[in-house]
Protein backbone atom coordinates (compact mmCIF):
# COMPACT_ATOMS: atom_id res chain seq x y z
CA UNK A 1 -54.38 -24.81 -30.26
CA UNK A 2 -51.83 -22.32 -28.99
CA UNK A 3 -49.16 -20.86 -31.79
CA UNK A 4 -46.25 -18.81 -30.94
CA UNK A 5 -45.05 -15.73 -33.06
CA UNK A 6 -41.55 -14.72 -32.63
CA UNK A 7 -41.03 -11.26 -33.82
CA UNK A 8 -37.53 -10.29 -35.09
CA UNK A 9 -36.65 -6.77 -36.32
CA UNK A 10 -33.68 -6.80 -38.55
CA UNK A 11 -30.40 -6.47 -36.65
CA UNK A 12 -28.14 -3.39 -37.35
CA UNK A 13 -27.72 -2.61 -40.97
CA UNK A 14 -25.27 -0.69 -42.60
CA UNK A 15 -25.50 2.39 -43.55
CA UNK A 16 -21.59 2.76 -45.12
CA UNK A 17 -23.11 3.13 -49.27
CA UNK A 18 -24.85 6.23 -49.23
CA UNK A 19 -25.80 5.38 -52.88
CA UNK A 20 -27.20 1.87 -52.02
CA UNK A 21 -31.35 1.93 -51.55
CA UNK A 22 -32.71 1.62 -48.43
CA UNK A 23 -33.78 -2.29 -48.97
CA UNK A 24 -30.50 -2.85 -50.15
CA UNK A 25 -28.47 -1.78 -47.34
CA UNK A 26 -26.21 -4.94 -45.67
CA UNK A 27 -25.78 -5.81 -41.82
CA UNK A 28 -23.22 -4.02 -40.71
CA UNK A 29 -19.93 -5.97 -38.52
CA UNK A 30 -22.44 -5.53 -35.36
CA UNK A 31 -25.50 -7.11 -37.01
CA UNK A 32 -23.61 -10.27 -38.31
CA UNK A 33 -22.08 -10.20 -34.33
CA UNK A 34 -26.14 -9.74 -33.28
CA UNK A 35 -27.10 -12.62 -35.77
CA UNK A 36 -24.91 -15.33 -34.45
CA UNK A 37 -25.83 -14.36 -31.07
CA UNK A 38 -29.70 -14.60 -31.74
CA UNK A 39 -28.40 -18.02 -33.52
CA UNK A 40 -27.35 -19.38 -30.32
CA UNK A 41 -30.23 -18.38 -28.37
CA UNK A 42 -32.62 -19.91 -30.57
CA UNK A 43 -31.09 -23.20 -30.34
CA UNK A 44 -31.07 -22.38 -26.43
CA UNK A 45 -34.44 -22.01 -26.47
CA UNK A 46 -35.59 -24.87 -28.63
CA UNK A 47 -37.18 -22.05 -31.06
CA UNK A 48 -38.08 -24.16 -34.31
CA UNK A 49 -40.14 -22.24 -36.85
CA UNK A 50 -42.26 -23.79 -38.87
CA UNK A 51 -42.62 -21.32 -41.21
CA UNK A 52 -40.14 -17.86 -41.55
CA UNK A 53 -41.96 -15.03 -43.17
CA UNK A 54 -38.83 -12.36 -43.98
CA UNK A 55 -38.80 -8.84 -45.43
CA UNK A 56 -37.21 -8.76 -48.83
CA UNK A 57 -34.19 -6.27 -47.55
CA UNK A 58 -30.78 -7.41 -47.80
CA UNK A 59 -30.60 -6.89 -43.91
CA UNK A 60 -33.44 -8.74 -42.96
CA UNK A 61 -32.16 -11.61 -45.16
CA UNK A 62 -29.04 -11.87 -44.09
CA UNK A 63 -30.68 -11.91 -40.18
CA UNK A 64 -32.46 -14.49 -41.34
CA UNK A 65 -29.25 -16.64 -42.70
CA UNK A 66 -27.53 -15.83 -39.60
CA UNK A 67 -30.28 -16.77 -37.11
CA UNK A 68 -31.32 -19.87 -39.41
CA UNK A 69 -27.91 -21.53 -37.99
CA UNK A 70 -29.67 -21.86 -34.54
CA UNK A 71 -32.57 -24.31 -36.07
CA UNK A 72 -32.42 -27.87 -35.15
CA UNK A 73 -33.31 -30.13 -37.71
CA UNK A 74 -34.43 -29.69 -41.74
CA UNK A 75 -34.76 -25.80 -42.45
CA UNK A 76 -38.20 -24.57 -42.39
CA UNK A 77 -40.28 -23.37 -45.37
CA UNK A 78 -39.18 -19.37 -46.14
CA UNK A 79 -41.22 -17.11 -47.92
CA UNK A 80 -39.81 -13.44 -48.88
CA UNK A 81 -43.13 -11.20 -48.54
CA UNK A 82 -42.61 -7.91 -50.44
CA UNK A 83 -45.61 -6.61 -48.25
CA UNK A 84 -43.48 -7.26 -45.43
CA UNK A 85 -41.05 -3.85 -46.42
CA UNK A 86 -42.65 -1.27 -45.11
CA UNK A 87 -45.63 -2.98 -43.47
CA UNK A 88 -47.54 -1.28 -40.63
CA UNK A 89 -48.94 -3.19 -37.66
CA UNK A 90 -52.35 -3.84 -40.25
CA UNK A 91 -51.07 -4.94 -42.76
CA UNK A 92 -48.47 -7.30 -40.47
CA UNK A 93 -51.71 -8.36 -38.66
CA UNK A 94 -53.27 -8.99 -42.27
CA UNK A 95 -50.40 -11.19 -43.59
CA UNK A 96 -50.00 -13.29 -40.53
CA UNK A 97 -54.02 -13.86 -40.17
CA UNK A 98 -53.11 -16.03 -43.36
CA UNK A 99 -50.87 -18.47 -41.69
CA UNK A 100 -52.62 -22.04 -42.12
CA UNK A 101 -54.05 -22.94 -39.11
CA UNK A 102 -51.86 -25.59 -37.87
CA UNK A 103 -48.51 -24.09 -37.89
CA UNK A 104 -47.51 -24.13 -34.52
CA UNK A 105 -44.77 -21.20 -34.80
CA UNK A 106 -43.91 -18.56 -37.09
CA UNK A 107 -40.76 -16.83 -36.86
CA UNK A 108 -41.44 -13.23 -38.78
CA UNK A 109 -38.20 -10.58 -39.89
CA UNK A 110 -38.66 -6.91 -40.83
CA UNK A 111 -38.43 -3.40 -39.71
CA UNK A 112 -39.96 -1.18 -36.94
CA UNK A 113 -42.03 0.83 -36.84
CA UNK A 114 -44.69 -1.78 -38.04
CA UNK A 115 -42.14 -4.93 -35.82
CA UNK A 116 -42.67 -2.43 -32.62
CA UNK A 117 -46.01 -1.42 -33.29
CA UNK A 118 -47.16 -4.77 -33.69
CA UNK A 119 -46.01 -6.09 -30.57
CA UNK A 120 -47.54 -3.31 -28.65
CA UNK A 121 -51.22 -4.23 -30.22
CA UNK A 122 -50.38 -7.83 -29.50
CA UNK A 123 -49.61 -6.75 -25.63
CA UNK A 124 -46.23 -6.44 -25.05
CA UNK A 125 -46.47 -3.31 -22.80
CA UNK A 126 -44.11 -1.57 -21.22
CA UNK A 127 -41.57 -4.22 -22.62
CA UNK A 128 -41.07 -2.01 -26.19
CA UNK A 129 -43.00 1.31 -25.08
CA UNK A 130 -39.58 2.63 -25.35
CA UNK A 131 -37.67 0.76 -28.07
CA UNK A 132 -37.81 -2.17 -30.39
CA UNK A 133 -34.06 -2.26 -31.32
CA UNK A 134 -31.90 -3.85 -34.40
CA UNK A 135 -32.35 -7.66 -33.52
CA UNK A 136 -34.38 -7.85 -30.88
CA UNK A 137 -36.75 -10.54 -30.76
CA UNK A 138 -40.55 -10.46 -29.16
CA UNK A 139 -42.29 -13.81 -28.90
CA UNK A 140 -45.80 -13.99 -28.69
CA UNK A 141 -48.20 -17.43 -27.54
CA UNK A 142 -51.32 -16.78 -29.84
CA UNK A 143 -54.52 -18.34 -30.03
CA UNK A 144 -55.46 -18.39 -33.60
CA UNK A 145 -54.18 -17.34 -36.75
CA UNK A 146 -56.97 -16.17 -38.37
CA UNK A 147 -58.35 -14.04 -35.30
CA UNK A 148 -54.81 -12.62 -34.77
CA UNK A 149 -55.70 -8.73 -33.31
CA UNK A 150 -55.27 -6.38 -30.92
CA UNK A 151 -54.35 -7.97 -27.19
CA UNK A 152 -55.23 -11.19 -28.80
CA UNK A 153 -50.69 -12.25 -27.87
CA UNK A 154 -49.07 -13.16 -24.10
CA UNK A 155 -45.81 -11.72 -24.10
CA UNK A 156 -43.56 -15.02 -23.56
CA UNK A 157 -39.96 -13.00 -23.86
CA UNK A 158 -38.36 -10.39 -25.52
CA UNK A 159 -34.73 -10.39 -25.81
CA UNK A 160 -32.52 -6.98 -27.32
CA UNK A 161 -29.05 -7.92 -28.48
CA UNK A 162 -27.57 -6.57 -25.78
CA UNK A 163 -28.45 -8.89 -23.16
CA UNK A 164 -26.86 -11.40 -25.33
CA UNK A 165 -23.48 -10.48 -25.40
């Protein structure tokens, strides 16, 4: 059975409270813009999770409220992974080769570099060589779960804020 992994870095954060921690930091007026605009592309594109793994940052939980507005139907189960923050393409590999077997798409938030470097193992290519911006969002088809690896993804889209405006 194919699965489909949609890949969403955090969009822009804040960086206003120079005292605030780093996984504290808030969207910033551009991110919540960014949010509502992935929002409305999801529900363009029919993209309805069936589970959300997010990064425990305030920014990549606020994406997620914002984004969450563009799912059709009941809301999908959520779980906050701490190992999420600060993950590297391994460990993101790791946590996602845990995703039951049936669960047809996973929509996962965090950071770059491990967001970018991910998709690059999965195969995205010259699509985020470059960049892997604030809110951009890489989906994957994937076979399995639990072989999840290098090459293993075909690059359906990947869509920057930008080209949403």
């Amino acid at each position: 059975m194919a699965a489909t992994l949609h890949l969403l870095r955090h969009a822009k954060s804040s960086w206003d409270d120079s005292a605030l921690a780093d996984r504290d930091r808030p969207l910033a007026p551009r991110g919540r813009r960014a949010g509502k605009l992935l929002a409305r592309h999801v529900r363009d594109r029919g993209i309805r999770p069936d589970l959300v793994v997010c990064s425990p940052a305030v920014r990549a939980r606020q994406t997620l409220e914002l984004v969450a507005a563009g799912f059709d139907g009941s809301p999908p189960p959520v779980r906050i992974e701490e190992e999420v923050y600060g993950a590297d393409a391994e460990d993101l590999l790791a946590l996602l080769r845990r995703v039951p077997a049936d669960t047809g798409q996973v929509l996962a938030i965090g950071h770059n570099p491990g967001f970018r470097d991910l998709a690059l193992l999965l195969g995205a290519g010259e699509a985020v060589v470059g960049k892997f911006p604030s809110g951009a969002l890489a989906s994957f088809e994937v076979r399995a779960w639990a072989q999840l690896g290098p090459e293993h993804g075909r690059l359906i889209e990947i869509v920057r804020p930008k080209q949403l405006s």
